[in-house]
Protein backbone atom coordinates (compact mmCIF):
# COMPACT_ATOMS: atom_id res chain seq x y z
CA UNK A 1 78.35 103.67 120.53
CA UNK A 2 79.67 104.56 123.66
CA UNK A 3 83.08 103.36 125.13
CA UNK A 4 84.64 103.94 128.25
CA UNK A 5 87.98 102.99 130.65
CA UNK A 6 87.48 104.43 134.13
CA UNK A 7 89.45 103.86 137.41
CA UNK A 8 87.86 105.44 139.94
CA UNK A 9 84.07 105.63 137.87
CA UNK A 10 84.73 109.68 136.59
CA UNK A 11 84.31 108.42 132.89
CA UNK A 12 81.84 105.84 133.33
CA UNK A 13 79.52 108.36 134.82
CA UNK A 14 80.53 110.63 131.86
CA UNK A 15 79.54 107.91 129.74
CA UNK A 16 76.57 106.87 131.33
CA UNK A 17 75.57 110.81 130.93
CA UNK A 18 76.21 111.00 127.86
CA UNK A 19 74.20 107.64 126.83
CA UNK A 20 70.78 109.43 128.82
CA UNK A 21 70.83 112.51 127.41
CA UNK A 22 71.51 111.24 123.81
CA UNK A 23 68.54 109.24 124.04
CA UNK A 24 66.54 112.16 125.18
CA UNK A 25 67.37 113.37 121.48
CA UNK A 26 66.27 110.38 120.11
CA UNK A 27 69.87 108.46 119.33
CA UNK A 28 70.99 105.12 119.95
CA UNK A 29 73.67 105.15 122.76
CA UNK A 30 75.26 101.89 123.11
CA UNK A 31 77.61 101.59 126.22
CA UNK A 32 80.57 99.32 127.19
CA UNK A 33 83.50 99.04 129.21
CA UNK A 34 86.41 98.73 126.79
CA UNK A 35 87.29 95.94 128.01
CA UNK A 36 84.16 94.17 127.50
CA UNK A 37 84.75 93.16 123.61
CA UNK A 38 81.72 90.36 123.68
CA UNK A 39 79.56 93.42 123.32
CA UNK A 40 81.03 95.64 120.67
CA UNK A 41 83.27 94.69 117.73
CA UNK A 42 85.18 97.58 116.41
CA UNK A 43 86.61 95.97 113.43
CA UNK A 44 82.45 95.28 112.21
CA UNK A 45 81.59 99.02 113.38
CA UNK A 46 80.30 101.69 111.30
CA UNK A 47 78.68 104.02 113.34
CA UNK A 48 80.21 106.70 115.12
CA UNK A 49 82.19 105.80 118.45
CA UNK A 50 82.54 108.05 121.56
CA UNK A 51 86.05 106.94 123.74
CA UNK A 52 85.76 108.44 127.42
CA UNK A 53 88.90 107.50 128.95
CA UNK A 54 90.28 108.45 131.94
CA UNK A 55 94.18 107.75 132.94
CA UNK A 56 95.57 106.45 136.20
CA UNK A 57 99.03 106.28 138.08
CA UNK A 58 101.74 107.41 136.11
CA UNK A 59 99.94 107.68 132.60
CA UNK A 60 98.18 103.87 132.77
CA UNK A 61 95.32 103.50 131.08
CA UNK A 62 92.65 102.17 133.70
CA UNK A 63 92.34 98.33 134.66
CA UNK A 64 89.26 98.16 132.96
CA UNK A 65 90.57 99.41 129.50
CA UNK A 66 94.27 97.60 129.63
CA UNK A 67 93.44 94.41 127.63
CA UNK A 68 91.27 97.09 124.84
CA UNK A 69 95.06 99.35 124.88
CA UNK A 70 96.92 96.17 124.74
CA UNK A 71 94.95 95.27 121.70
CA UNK A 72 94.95 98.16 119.65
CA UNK A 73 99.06 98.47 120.25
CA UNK A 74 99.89 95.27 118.85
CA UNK A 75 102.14 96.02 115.86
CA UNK A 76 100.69 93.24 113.77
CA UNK A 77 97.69 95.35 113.02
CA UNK A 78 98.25 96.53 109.63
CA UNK A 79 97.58 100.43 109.09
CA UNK A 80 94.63 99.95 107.67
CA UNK A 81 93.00 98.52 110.46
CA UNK A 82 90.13 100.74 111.43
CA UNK A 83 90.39 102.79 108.14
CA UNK A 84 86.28 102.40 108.59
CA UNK A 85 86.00 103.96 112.05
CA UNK A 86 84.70 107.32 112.83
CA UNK A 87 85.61 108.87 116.36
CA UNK A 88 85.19 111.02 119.14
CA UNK A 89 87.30 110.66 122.26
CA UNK A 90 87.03 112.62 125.69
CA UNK A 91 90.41 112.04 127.87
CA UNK A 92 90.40 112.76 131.65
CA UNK A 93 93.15 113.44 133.52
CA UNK A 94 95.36 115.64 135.79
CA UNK A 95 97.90 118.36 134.56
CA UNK A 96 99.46 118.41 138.02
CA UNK A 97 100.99 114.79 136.86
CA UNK A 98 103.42 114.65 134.01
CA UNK A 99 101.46 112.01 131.65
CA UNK A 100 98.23 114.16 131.74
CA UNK A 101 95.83 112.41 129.90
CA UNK A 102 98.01 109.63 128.60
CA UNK A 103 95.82 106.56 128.09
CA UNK A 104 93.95 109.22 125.69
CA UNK A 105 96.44 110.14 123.99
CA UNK A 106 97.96 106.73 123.61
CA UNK A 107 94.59 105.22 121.68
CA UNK A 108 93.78 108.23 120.03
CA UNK A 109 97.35 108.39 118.40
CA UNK A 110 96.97 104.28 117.78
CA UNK A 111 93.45 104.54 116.19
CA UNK A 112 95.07 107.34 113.90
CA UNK A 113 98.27 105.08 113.32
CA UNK A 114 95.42 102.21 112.44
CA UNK A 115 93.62 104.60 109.77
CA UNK A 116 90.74 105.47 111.98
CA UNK A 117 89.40 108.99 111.20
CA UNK A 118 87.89 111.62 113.81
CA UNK A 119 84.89 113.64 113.79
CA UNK A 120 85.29 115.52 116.56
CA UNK A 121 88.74 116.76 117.50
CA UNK A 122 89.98 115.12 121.05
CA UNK A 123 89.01 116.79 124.42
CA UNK A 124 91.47 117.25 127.24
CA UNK A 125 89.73 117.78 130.51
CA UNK A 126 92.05 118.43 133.64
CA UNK A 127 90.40 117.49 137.29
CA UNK A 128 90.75 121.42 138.20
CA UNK A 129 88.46 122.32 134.96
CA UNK A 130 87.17 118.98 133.92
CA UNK A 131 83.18 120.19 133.72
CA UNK A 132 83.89 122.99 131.33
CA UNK A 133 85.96 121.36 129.14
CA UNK A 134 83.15 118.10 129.33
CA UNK A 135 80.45 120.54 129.02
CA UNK A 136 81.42 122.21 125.43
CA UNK A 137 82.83 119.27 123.49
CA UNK A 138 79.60 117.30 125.08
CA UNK A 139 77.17 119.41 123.76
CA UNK A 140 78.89 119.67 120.59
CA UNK A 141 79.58 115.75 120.16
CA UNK A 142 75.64 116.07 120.84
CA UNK A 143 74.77 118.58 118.13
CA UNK A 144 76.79 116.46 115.12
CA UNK A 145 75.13 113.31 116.37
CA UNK A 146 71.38 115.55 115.99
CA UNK A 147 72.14 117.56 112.88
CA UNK A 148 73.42 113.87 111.44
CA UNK A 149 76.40 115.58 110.01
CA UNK A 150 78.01 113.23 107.38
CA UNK A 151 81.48 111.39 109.09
């Protein structure tokens, strides 16, 4: 599964990248907008999940991943929570602002704080370098998903 929050499109077309070529190596790539929870339940999920956030203004995470951020910071989730979940997450963002790459930092430290475990550790991609940075945890996000490496 694929999940993204993007302003100004940047991750969704990661995403949407992402989704193609995994199916050209024969994997199922189901995307969503974080905010759209009528299509993906995370607290039912057990395969893998790909985050592609971007951030926006001073550190927010994008309008359409606020209610998903929201959620996952409510301190009535006990810390246990996602103990099942298996992740990847991609964060976009701008060092020449002082919350680079907030809104991925903020749900990747929540999911840990919820017991959710990586298999991939976080990328960081700054607008100057953002392709190279993409390009090499891509390809290797792609290369666990082919070799099926056990999560």
């Amino acid at each position: 599964m694929l999940l993204y929050g993007s302003q100004k499109g940047q991750a969704q077309s990661i995403a949407e990248g992402i989704a193609e070529e995994a199916e050209q190596h024969g994997l199922v790539a189901d995307l969503s907008c974080l905010n759209e929870t009528t299509k993906y339940n995370l607290e039912q999920e057990n395969d893998p999940v790909v985050f592609i956030v971007s951030t926006t203004g001073d550190g927010e995470p994008p309008d359409n991943a606020l209610q998903f951020v929201k959620r996952i910071k409510r301190k009535t989730l006990s810390t246990d929570h996602y103990k099942h979940l298996c992740y990847a997450l991609l964060a976009l963002g701008d060092t020449n602002y002082a919350n680079f790459c907030n809104c991925g930092k903020t749900i990747e430290r929540r999911l840990q704080d919820l017991g959710a475990k990586q298999f991939y550790a976080t990328g960081y991609a700054d607008d100057a370098h953002r392709h190279l940075t993409f390009r090499i945890w891509h390809l290797t996000c792609i290369i666990l998903f082919t070799l099926q490496a056990p999560f």
